[in-house]
C-alpha atoms as a PDB file:
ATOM      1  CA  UNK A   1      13.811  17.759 -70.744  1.00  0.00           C
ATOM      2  CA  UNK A   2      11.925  15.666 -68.081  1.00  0.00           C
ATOM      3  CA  UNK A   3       9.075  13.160 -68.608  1.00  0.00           C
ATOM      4  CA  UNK A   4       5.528  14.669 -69.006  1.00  0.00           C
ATOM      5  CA  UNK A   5       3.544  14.616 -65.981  1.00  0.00           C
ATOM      6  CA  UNK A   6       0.676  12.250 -67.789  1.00  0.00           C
ATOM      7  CA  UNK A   7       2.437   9.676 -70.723  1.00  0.00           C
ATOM      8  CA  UNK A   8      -0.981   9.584 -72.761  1.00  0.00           C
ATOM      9  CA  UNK A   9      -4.083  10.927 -73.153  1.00  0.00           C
ATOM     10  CA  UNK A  10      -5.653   7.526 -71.546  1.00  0.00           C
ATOM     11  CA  UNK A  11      -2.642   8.378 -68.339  1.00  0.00           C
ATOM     12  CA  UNK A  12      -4.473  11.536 -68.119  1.00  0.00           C
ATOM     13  CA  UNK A  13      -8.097  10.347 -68.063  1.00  0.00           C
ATOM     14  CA  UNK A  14      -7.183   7.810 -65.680  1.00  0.00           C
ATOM     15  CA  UNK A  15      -5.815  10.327 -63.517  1.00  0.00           C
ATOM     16  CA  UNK A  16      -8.337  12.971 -64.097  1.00  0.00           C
ATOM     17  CA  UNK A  17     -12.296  10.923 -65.448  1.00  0.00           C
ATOM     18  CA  UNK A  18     -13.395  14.997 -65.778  1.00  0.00           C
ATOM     19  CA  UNK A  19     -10.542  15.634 -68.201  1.00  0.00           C
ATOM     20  CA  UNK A  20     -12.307  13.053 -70.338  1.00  0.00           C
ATOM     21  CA  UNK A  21     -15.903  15.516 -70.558  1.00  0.00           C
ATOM     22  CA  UNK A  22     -13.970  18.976 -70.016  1.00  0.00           C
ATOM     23  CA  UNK A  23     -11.132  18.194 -72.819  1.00  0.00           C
ATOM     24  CA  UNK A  24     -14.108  16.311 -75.370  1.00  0.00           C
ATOM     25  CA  UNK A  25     -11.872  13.781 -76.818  1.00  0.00           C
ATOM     26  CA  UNK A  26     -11.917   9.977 -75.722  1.00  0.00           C
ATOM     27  CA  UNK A  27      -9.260   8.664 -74.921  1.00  0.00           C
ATOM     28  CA  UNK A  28      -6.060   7.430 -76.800  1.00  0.00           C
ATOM     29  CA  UNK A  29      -2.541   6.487 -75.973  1.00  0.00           C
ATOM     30  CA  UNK A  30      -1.355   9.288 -77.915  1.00  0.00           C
ATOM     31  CA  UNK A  31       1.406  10.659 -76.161  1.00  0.00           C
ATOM     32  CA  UNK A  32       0.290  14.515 -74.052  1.00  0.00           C
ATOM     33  CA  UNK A  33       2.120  16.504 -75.889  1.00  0.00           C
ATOM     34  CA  UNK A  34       1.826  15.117 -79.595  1.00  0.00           C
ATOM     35  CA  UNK A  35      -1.888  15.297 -78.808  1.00  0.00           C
ATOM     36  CA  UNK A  36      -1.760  18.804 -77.364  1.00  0.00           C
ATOM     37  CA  UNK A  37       0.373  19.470 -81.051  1.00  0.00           C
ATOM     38  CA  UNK A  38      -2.523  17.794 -82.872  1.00  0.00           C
ATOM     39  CA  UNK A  39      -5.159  20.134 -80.995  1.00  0.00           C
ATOM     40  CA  UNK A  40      -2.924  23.232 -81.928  1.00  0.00           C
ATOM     41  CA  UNK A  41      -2.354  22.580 -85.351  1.00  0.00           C
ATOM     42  CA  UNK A  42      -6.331  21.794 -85.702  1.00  0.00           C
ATOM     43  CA  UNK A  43      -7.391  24.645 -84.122  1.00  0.00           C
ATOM     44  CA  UNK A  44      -9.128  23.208 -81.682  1.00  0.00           C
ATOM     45  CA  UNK A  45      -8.803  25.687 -78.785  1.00  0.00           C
ATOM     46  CA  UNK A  46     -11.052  25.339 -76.048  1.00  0.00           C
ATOM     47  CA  UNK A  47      -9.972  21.586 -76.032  1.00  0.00           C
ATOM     48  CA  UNK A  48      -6.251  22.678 -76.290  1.00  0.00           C
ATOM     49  CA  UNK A  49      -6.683  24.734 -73.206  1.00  0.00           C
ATOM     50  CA  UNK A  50      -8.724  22.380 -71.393  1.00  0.00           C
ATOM     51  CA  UNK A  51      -5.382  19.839 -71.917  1.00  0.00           C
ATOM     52  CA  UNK A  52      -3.147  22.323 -70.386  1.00  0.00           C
ATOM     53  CA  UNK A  53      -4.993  23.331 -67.521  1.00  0.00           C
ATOM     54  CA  UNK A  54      -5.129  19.233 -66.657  1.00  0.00           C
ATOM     55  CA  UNK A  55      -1.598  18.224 -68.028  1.00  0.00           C
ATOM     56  CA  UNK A  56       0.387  20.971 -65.489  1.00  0.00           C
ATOM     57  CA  UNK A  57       0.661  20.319 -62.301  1.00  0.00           C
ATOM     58  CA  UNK A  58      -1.756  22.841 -60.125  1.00  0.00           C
ATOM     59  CA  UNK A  59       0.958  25.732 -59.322  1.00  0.00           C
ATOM     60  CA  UNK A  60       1.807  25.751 -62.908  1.00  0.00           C
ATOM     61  CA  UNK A  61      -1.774  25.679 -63.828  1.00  0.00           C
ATOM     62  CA  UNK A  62      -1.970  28.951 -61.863  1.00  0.00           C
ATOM     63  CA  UNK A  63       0.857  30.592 -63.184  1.00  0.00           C
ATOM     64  CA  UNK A  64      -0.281  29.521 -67.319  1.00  0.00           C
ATOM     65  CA  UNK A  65      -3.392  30.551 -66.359  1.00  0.00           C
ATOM     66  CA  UNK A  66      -2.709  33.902 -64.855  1.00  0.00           C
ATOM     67  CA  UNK A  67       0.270  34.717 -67.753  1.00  0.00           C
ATOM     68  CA  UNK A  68      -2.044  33.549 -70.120  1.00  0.00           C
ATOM     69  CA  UNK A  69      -5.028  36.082 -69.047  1.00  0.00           C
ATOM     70  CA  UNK A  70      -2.210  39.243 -69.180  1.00  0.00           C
ATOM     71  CA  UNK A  71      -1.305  38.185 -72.567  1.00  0.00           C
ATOM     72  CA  UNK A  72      -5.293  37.837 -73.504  1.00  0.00           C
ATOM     73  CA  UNK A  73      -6.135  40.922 -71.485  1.00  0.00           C
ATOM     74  CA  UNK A  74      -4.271  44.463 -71.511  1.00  0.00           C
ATOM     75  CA  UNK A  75      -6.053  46.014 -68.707  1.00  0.00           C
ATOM     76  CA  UNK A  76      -7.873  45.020 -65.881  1.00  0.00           C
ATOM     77  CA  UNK A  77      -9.813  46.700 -63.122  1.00  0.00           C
ATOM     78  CA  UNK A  78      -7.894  47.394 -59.644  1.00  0.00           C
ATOM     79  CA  UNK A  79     -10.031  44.833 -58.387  1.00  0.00           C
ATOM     80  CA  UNK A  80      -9.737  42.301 -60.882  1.00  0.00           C
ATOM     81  CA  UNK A  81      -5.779  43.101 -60.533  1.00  0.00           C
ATOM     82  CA  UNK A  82      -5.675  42.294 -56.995  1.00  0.00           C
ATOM     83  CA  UNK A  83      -7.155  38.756 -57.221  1.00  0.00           C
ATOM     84  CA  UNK A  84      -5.357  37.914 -59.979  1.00  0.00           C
ATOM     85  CA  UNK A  85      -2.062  39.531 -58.513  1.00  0.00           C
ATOM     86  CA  UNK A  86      -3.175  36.930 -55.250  1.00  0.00           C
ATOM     87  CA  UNK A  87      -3.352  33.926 -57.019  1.00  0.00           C
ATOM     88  CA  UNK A  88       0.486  34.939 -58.561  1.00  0.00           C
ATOM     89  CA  UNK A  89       1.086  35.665 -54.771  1.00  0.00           C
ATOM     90  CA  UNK A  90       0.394  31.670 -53.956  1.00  0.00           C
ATOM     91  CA  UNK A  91       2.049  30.615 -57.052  1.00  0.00           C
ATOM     92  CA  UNK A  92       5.406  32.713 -55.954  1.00  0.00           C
ATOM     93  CA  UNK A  93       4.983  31.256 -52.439  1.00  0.00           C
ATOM     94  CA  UNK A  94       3.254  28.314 -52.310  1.00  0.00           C
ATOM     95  CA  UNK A  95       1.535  28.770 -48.553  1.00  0.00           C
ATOM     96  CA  UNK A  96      -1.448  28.089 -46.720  1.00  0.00           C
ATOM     97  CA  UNK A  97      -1.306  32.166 -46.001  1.00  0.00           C
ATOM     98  CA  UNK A  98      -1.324  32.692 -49.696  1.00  0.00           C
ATOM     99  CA  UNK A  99      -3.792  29.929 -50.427  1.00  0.00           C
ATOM    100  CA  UNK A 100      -6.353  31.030 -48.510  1.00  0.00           C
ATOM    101  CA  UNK A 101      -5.889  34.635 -49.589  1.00  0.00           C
ATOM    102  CA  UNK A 102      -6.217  33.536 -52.705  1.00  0.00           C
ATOM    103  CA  UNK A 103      -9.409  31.731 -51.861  1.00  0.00           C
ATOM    104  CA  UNK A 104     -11.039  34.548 -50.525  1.00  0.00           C
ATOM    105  CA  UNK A 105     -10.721  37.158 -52.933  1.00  0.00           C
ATOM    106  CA  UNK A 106     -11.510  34.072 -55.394  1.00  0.00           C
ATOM    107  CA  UNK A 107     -14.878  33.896 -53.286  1.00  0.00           C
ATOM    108  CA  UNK A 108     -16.263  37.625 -53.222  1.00  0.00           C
ATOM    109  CA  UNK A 109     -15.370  38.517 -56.533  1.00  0.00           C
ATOM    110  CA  UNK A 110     -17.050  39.023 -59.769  1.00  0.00           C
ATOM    111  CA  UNK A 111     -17.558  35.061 -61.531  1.00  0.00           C
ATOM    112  CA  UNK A 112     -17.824  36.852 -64.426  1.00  0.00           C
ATOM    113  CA  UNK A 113     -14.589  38.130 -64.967  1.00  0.00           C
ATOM    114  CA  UNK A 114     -11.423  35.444 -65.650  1.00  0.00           C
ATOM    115  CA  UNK A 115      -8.933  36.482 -62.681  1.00  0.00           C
ATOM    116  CA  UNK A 116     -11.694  34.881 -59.852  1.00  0.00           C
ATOM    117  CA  UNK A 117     -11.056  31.896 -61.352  1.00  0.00           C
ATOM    118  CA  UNK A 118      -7.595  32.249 -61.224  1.00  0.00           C
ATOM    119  CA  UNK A 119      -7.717  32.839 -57.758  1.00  0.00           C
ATOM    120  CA  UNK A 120     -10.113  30.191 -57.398  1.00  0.00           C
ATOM    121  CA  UNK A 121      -7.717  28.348 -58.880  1.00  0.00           C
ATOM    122  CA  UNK A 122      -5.030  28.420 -56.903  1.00  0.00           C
ATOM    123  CA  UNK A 123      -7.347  28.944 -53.235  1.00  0.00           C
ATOM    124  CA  UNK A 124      -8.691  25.391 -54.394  1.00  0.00           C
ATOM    125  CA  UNK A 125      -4.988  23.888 -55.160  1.00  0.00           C
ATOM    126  CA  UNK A 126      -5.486  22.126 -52.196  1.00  0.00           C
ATOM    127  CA  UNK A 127      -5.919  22.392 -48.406  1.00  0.00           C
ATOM    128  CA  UNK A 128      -9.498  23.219 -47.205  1.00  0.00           C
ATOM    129  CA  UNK A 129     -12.024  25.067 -49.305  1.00  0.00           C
ATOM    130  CA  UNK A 130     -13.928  26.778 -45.623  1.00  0.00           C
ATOM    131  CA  UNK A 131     -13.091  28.634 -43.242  1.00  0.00           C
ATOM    132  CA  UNK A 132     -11.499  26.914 -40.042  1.00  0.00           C
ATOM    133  CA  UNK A 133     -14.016  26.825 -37.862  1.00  0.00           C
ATOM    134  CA  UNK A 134     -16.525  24.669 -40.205  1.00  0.00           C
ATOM    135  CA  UNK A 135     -13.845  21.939 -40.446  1.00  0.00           C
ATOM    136  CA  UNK A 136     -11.817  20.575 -43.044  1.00  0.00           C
ATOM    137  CA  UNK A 137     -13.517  20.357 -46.484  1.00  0.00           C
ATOM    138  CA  UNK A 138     -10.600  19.357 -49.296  1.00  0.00           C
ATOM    139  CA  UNK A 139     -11.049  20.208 -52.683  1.00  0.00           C
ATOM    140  CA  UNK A 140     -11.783  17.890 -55.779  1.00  0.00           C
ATOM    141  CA  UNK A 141      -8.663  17.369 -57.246  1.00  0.00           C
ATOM    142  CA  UNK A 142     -10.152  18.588 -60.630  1.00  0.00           C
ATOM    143  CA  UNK A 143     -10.954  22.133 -59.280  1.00  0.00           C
ATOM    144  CA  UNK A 144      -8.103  23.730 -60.386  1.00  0.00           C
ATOM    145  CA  UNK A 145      -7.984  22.517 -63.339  1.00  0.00           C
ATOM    146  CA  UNK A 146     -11.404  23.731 -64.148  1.00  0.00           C
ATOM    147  CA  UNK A 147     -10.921  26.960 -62.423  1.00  0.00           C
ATOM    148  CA  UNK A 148      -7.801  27.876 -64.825  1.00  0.00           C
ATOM    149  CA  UNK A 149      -9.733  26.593 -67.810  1.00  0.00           C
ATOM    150  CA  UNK A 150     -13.308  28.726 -67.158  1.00  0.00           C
ATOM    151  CA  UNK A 151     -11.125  32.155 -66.529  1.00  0.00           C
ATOM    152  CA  UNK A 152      -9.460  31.708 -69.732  1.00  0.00           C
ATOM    153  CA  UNK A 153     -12.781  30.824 -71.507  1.00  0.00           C
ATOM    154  CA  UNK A 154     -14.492  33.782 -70.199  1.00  0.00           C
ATOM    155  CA  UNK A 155     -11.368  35.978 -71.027  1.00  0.00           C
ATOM    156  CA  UNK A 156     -11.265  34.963 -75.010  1.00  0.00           C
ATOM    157  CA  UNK A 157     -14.796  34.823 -74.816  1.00  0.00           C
ATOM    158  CA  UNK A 158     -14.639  38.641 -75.241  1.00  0.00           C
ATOM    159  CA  UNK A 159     -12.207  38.591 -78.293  1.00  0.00           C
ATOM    160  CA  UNK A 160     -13.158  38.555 -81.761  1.00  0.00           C
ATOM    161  CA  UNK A 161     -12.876  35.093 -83.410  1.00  0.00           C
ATOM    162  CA  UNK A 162     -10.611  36.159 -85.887  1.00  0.00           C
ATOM    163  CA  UNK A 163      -8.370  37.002 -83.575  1.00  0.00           C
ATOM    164  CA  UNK A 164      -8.507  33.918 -81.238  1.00  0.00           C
ATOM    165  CA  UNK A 165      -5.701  32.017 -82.965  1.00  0.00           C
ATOM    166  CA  UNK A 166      -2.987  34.359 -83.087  1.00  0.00           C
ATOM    167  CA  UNK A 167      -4.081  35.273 -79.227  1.00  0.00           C
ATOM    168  CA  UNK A 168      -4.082  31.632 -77.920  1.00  0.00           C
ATOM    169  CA  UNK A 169      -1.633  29.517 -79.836  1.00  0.00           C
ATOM    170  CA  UNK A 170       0.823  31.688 -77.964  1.00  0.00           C
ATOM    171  CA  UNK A 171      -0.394  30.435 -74.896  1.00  0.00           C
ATOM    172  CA  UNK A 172      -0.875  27.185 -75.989  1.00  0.00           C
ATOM    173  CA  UNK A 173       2.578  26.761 -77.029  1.00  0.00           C
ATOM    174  CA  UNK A 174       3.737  28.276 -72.970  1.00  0.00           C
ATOM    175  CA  UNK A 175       1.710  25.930 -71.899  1.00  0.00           C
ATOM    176  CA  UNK A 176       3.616  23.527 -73.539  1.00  0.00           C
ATOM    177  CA  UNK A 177       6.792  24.731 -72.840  1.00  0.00           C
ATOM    178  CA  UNK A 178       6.113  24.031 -69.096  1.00  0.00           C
ATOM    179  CA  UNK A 179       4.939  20.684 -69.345  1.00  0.00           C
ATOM    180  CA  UNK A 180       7.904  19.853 -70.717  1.00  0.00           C
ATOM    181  CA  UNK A 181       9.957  21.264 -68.182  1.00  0.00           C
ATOM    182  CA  UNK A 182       8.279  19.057 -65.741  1.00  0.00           C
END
C-alpha cells in the first residue's frame, strides 16, 4: 500500500486553503483516510466527496469522477457521452491533444449536466485554460478538484435521498481504494 498523497486533513488544507471551504470541516491532523472513514460512516456525503475529489491526484480525480457518474447515472445523452467519454480519453492518455479536447467539449457543453465538469475537469488538469493564440493562462490548481466535485453534485442531485447512501458510499469507498494505491 503506498503513503496517502496528503498525511492529514491540516496536509491537505495546507496544500489545498479551498479544500478547507469546499470540504466544510476545519482542520485536524486526523489522518486522510480515517477522516474520509469518519465522513462515510456519518453520512456526510457531499463533504466525503469533496475529500476525494482533493485527496487524488488530478488524473485520478478524473477517472473517480467519471466512474463514479456511470455508476450514479445509467444513461446519458450522445452528447453528454462524448464529453464524458473525452475526459476518460485524457485520463487513458494523459496529453496535451487529449487535454485540450477535453477542454473544449468541457467549454460548449451543457453546465448543467455532470459529464462538462468532468471534462472540465480534466481540460483544467493543467496546461493552459485558452486557446494558443491568447497566451498562456494556467489553471488554479483547485480547478479540478472542484470540477470533479460539482459534476457529481449535480448528478446525485437528481436521485432520491433515500437512495443517496447506497448510490455513493460505493463510490466513496473507490475513491478510497485509489488513494490508497497512491
Amino acid at each position: 500500500m503506498a503513503l496517502p498523497r496528503f498525511p492529514t486533513v491540516r496536509d491537505l488544507y495546507d496544500a489545498f486553503p479551498t479544500a478547507a471551504d469546499d470540504v466544510g470541516i476545519p482542520a485536524s491532523d486526523e489522518g486522510c483516510m480515517a477522516f474520509l472513514r469518519s465522513l462515510t460512516t456519518n453520512a456526510a456525503w457531499n463533504s466525503a466527496i469533496s475529500l476525494c475529489a482533493y485527496i487524488l491526484p488530478r488524473r485520478q480525480a478524473v477517472w473517480w469522477g467519471s466512474q463514479s457518474l456511470r455508476s450514479v447515472r445509467r444513461q446519458f445523452s450522445q452528447a453528454e457521452a462524448a464529453t464524458l467519454d473525452a475526459a476518460e480519453d485524457w485520463v487513458r492518455e494523459p496529453d496535451e491533444t487529449h487535454r485540450r479536447a477535453a477542454l473544449e467539449l468541457g467549454s460548449r457543453a451543457d453546465a448543467g449536466l455532470p459529464a462538462t465538469w468532468m471534462a472540465l475537469a480534466a481540460g483544467w488538469s493543467g496546461g493552459s485554460v485558452v486557446p494558443p493564440e491568447y497566451g498562456y493562462v494556467r489553471p488554479p490548481p483547485e480547478q479540478t478538484a472542484r470540477a470533479v466535485r460539482a459534476g457529481l453534485f449535480i448528478a446525485i442531485a437528481g436521485i432520491p435521498q433515500d437512495e443517496v447512501p447506497d448510490v455513493i458510499k460505493p463510490c466513496i469507498e473507490y475513491g478510497a481504494t485509489l488513494a490508497n494505491q497512491g
